[in-house]
Protein backbone atom coordinates (compact mmCIF):
# COMPACT_ATOMS: atom_id res chain seq x y z
CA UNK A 1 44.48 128.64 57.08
CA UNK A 2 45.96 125.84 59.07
CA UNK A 3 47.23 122.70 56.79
CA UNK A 4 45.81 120.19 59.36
CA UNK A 5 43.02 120.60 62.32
CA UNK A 6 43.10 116.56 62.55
CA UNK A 7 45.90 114.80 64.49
CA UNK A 8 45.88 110.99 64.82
CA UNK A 9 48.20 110.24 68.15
CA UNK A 10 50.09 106.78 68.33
CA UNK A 11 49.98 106.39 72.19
CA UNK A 12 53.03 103.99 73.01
CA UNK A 13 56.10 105.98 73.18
CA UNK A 14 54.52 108.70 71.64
CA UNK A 15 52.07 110.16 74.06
CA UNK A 16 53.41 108.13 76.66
CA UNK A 17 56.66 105.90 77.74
CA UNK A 18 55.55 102.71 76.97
CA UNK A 19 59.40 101.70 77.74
CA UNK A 20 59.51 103.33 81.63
CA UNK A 21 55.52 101.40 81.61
CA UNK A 22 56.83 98.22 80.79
CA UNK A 23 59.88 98.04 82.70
CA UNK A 24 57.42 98.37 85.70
CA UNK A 25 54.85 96.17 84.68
CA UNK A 26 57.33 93.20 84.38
CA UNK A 27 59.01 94.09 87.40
CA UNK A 28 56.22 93.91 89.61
CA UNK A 29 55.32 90.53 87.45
CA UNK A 30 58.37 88.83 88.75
CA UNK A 31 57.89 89.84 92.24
CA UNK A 32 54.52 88.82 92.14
CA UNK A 33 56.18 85.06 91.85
CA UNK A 34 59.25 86.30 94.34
CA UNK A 35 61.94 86.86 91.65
CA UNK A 36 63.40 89.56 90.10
CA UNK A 37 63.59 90.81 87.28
CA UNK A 38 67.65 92.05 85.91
CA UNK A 39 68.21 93.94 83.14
CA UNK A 40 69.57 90.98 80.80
CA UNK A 41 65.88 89.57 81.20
CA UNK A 42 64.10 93.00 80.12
CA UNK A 43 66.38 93.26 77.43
CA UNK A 44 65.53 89.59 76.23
CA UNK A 45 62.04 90.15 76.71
CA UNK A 46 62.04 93.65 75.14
CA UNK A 47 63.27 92.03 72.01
CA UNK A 48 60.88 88.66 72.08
CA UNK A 49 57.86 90.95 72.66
CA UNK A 50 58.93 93.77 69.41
CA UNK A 51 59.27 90.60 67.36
CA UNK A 52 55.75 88.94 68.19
CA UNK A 53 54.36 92.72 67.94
CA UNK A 54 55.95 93.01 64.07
CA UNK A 55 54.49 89.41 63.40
CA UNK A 56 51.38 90.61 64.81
CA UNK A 57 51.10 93.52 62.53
CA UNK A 58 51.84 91.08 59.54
CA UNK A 59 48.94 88.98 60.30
CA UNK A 60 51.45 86.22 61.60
CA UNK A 61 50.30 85.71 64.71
CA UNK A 62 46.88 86.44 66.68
CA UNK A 63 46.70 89.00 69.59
CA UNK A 64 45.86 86.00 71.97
CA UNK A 65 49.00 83.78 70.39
CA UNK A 66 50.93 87.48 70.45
CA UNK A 67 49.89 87.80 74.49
CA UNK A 68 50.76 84.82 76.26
CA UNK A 69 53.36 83.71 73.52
CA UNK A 70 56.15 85.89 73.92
CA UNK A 71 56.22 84.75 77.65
CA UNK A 72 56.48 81.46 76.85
CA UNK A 73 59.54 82.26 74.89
CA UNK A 74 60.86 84.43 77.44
CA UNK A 75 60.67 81.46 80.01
CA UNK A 76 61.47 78.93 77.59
CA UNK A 77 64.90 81.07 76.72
CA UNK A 78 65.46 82.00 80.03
CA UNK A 79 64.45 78.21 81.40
CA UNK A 80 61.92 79.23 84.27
CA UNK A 81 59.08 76.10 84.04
CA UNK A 82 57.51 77.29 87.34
CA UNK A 83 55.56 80.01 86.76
CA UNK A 84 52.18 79.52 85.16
CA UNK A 85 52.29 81.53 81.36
CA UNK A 86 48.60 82.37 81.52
CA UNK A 87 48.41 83.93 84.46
CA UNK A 88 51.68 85.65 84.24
CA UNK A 89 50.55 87.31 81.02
CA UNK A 90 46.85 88.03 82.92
CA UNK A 91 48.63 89.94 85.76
CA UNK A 92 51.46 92.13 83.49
CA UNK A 93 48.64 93.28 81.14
CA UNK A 94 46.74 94.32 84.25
CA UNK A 95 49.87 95.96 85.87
CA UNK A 96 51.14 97.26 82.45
CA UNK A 97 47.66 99.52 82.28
CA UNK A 98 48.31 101.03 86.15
CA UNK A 99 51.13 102.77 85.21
CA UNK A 100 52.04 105.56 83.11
CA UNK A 101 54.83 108.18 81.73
CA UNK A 102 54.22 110.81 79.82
CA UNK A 103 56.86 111.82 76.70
CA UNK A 104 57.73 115.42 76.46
CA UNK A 105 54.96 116.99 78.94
CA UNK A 106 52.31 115.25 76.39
CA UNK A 107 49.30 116.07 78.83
CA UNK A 108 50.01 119.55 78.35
CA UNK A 109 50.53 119.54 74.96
CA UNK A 110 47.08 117.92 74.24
CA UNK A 111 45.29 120.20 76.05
CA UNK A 112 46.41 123.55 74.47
CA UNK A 113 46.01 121.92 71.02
CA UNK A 114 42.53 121.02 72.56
CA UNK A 115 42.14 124.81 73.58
CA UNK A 116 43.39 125.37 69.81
CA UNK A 117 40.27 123.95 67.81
CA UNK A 118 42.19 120.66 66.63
CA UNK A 119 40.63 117.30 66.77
CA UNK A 120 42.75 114.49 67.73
CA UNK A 121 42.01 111.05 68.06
CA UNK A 122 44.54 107.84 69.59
CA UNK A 123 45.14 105.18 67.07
CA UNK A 124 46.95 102.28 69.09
CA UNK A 125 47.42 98.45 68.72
CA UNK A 126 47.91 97.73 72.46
CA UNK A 127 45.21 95.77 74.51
CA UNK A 128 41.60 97.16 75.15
CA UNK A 129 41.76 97.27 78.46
CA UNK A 130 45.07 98.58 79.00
CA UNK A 131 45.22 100.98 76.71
CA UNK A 132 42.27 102.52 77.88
CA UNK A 133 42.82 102.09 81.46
CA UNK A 134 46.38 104.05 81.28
CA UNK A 135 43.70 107.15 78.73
CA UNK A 136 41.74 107.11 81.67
CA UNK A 137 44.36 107.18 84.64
CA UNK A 138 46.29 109.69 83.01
CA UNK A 139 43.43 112.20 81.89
CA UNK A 140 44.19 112.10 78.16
CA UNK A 141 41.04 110.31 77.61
CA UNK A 142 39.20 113.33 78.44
CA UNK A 143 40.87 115.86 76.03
CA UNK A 144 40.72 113.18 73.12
CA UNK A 145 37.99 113.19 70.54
CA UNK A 146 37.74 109.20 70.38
CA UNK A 147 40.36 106.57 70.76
CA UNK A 148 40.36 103.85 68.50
CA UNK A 149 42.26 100.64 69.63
CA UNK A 150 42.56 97.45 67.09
CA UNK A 151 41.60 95.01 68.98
CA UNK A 152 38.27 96.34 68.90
CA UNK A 153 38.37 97.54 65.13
CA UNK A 154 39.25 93.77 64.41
CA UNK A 155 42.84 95.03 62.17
CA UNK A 156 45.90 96.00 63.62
CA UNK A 157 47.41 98.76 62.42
CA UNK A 158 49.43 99.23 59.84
CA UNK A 159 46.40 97.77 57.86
CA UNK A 160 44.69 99.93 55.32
CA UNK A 161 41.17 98.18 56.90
CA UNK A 162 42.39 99.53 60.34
CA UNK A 163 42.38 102.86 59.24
CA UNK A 164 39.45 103.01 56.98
CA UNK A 165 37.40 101.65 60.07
CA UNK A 166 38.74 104.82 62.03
CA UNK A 167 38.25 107.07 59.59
CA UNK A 168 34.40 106.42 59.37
CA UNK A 169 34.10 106.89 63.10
CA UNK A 170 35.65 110.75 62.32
CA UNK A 171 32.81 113.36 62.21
CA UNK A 172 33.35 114.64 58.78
CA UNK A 173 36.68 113.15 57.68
CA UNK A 174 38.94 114.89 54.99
CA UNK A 175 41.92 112.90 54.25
CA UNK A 176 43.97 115.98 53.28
CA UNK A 177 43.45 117.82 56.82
CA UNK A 178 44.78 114.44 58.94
CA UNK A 179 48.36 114.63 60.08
CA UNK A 180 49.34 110.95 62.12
CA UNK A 181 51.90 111.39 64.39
CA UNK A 182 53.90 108.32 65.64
CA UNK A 183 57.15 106.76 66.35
CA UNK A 184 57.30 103.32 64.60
CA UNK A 185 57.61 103.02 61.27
CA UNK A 186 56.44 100.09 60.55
CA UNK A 187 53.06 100.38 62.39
CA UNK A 188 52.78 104.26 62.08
CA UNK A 189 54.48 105.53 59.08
CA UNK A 190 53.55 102.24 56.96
CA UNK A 191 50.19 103.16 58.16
CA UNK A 192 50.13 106.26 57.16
CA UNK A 193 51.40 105.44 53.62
CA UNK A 194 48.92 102.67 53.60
CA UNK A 195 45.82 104.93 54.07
CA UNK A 196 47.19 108.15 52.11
CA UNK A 197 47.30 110.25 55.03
CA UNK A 198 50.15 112.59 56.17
CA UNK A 199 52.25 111.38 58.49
CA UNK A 200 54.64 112.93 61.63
CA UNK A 201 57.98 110.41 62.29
CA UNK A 202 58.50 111.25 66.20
CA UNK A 203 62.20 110.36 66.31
CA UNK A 204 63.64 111.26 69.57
CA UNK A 205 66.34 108.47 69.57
CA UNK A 206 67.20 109.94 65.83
CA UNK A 207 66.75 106.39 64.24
CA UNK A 208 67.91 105.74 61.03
CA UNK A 209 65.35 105.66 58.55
CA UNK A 210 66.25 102.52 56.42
CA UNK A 211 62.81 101.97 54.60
CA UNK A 212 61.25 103.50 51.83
CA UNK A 213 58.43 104.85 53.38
CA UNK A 214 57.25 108.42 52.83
CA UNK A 215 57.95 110.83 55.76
CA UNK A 216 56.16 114.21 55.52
CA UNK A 217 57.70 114.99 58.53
CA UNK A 218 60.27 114.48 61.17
CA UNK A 219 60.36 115.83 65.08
CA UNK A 220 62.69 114.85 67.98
CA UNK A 221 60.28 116.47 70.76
CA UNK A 222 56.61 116.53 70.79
CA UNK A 223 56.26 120.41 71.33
CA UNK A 224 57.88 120.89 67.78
CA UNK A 225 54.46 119.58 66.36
CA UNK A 226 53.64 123.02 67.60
CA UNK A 227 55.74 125.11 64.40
CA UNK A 228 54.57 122.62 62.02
CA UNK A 229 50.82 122.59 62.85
CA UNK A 230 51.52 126.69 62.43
């Protein structure tokens, strides 16, 4: 008998490279206003936009502070005042849910665990729209079982709230048979702990883990969910 037969994907850079996605997205943001976009600036704004994301899932800031916010202190830092903030942030959220990457054939992957019997669900803290538009583009939406995005639970994720709120939505829910499968730990694996499910650390960059958080398990490719699941 199989230990799980519920999964509970994180999307960005699990399912798919939210990295290669948002390199584009702010590239073609730039040009939209005719500059371009080096790679000091994506590193800058890499590191603004994990830090509003982490305040975010603290309850420090407010998605709409969190979206429009961390390009203010990009251009702020970087000491562009001619390009509007709003509408900056309006057209990268639209770009950033045209594009997609899949990590480790992911598509595939889905699909024969689909053709398996297991149920599996996205749990993701991105934007509505974007989120689902990049499910939809790339086909996963079809061989998920629901996708449940925080901005329309009204938590973020890591909160125990968050997850409760999903777990209600799952036809006959047992705890013990969920396995969540994501890369960050303080999102993913803190939400894991936080609802008392088992979680999956995908760790292709082999991370340290300095926390204390529990880690059932750890996988540097996607297809090794494959020998665990059994």
């Amino acid at each position: 008998m199989r230990k799980f037969d519920i999964i509970l994907w994180d999307v960005d850079q699990t399912l798919l490279d939210f990295g290669k996605s948002q390199r584009e997205a702010l590239s073609r943001s730039f040009m939209r206003y005719e500059r371009t976009m080096g790679e000091d600036t994506l590193a800058l704004y890499v590191s603004i936009n994990d830090d509003y994301w982490k305040r975010h899932e603290r309850g420090e800031v407010t998605k709409k502070e969190l979206l429009t916010g961390r390009f203010a202190s990009l251009f702020s830092r970087l000491g562009i005042t001619d390009i509007p903030v709003d509408a900056f942030a309006d057209f990268y959220q639209k770009a950033l849910g045209e594009v997609y990457y899949f990590r480790d054939d992911a598509k595939r992957l889905c699909r024969e665990l689909k053709e398996e019997g297991f149920w599996q669900y996205a749990l993701t803290n991105g934007v509505s729209s974007t989120q689902r538009s990049k499910l939809r583009l790339s086909g996963l939406d079809q061989l998920l079982d629901d996708v449940f995005v925080s901005e329309e639970m009204g938590e973020p994720k890591p909160s125990p709230v968050y997850f409760e709120k999903c777990f209600q939505r799952i036809p006959d829910f047992v705890r013990e048979r969920a396995l969540l499968v994501g890369d960050s730990l303080t999102s993913d694996i803190q939400g894991a702990n936080n609802a008392r499910v088992s979680c999956c650390w995908y760790n292709p960059e082999k991370k340290k883990n300095d926390t204390p958080l529990r880690i059932d398990y750890e996988i540097r490719n996607l297809w090794e969910l494959k020998d665990l699941l059994g």
